[in-house]
N, C-alpha and C. Protein backbone atom coordinates (compact mmCIF):
# COMPACT_ATOMS: atom_id res chain seq x y z
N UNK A 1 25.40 10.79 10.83
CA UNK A 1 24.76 9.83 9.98
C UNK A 1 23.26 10.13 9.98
N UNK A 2 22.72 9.92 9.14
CA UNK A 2 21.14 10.34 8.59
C UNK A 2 20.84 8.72 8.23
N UNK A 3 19.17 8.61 8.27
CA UNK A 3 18.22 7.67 7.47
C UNK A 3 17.32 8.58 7.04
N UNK A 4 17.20 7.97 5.45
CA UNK A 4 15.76 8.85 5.30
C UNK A 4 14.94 8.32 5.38
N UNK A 5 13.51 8.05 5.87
CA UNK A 5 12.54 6.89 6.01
C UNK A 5 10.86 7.81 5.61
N UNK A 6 10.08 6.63 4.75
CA UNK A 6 8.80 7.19 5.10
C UNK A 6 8.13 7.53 6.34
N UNK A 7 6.89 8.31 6.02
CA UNK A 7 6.30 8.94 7.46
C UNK A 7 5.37 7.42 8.08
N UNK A 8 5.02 6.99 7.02
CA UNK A 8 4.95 5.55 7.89
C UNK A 8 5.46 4.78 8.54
N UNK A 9 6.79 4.49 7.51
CA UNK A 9 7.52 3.71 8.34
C UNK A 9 8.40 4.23 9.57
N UNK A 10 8.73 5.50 9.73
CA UNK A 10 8.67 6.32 10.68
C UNK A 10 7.84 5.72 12.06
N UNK A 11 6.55 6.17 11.58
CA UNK A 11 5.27 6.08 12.80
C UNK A 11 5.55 4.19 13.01
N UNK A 12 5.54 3.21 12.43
CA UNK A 12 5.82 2.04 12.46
C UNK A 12 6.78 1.35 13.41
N UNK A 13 8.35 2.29 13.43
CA UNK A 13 9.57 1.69 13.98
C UNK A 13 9.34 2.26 15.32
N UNK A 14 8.66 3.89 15.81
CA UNK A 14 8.75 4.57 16.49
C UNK A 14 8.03 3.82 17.50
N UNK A 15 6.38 2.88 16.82
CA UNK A 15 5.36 2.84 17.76
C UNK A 15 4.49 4.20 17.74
N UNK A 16 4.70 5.25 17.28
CA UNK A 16 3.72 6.68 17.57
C UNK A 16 2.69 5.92 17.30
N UNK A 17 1.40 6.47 17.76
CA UNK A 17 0.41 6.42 17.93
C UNK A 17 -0.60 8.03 17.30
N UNK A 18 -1.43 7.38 16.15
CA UNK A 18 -1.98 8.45 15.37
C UNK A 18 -2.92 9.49 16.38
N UNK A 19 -2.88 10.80 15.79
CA UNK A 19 -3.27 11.77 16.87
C UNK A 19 -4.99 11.47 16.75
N UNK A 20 -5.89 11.86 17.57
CA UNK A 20 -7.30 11.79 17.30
C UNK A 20 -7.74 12.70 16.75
N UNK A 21 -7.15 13.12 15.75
CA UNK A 21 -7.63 13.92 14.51
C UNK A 21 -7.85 13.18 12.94
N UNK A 22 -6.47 12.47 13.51
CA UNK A 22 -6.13 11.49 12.28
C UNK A 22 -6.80 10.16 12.38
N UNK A 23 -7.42 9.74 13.47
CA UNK A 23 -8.17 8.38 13.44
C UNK A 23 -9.59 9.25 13.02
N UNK A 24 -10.18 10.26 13.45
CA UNK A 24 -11.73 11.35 12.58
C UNK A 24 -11.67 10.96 11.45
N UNK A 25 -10.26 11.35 11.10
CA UNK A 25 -10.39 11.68 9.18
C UNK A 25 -9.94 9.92 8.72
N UNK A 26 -9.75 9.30 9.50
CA UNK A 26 -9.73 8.15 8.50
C UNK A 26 -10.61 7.01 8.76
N UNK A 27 -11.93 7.46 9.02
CA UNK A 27 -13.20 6.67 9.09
C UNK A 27 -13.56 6.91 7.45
N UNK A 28 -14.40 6.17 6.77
CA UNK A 28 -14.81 6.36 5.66
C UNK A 28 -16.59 7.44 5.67
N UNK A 29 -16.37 8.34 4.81
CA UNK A 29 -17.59 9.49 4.21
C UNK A 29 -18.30 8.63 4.75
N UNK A 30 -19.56 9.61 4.52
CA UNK A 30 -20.47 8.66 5.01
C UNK A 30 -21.58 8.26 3.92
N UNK A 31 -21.22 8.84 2.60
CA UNK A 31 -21.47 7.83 1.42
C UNK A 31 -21.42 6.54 1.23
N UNK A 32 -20.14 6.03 1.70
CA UNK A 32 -19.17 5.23 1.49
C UNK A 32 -20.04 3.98 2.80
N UNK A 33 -20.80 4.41 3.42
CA UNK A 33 -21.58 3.34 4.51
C UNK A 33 -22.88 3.24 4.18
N UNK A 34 -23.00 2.21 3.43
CA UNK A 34 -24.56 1.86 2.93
C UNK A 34 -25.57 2.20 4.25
N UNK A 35 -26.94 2.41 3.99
CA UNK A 35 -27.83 2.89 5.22
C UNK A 35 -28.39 1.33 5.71
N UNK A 36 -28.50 1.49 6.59
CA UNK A 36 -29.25 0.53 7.52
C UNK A 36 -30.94 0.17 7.06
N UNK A 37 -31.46 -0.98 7.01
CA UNK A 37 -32.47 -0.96 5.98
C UNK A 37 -33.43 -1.30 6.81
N UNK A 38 -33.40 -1.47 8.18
CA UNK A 38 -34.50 -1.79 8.88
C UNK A 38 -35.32 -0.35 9.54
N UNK A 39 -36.33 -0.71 9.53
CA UNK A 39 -37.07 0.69 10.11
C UNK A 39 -37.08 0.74 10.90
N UNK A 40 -36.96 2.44 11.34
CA UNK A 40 -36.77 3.27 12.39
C UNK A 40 -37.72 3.05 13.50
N UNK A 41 -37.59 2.87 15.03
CA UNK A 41 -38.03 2.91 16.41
C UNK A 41 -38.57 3.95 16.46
N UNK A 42 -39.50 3.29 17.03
CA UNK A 42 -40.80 4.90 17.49
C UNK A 42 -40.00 5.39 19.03
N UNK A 43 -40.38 6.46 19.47
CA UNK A 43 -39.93 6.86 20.84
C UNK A 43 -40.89 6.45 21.78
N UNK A 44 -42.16 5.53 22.04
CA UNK A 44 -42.79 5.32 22.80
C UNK A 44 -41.76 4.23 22.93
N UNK A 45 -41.96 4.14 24.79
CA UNK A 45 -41.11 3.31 25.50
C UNK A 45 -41.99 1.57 25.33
């Protein structure tokens, strides 16, 4: 007997846990993260 199942729902029923390649690539560009608008720290302590 066979199931055919998506690779999600796969990873879902299984519990797998995404490799740390695949959590890298699914952060968003870094277009996609507006910049921070406050100005930059001098290095004097």
């Amino acid at each position: 007997m066979a199931v055919i199942l998506g690779y999600d729902d796969w990873q879902r029923l299984t519990g797998a846990r995404p490799s740390f390649a695949e959590v890298l690539l699914s952060f968003p560009d870094a277009g996609d993260i507006p910049p921070d608008p406050a100005p930059a720290r001098g290095l004097d302590p």
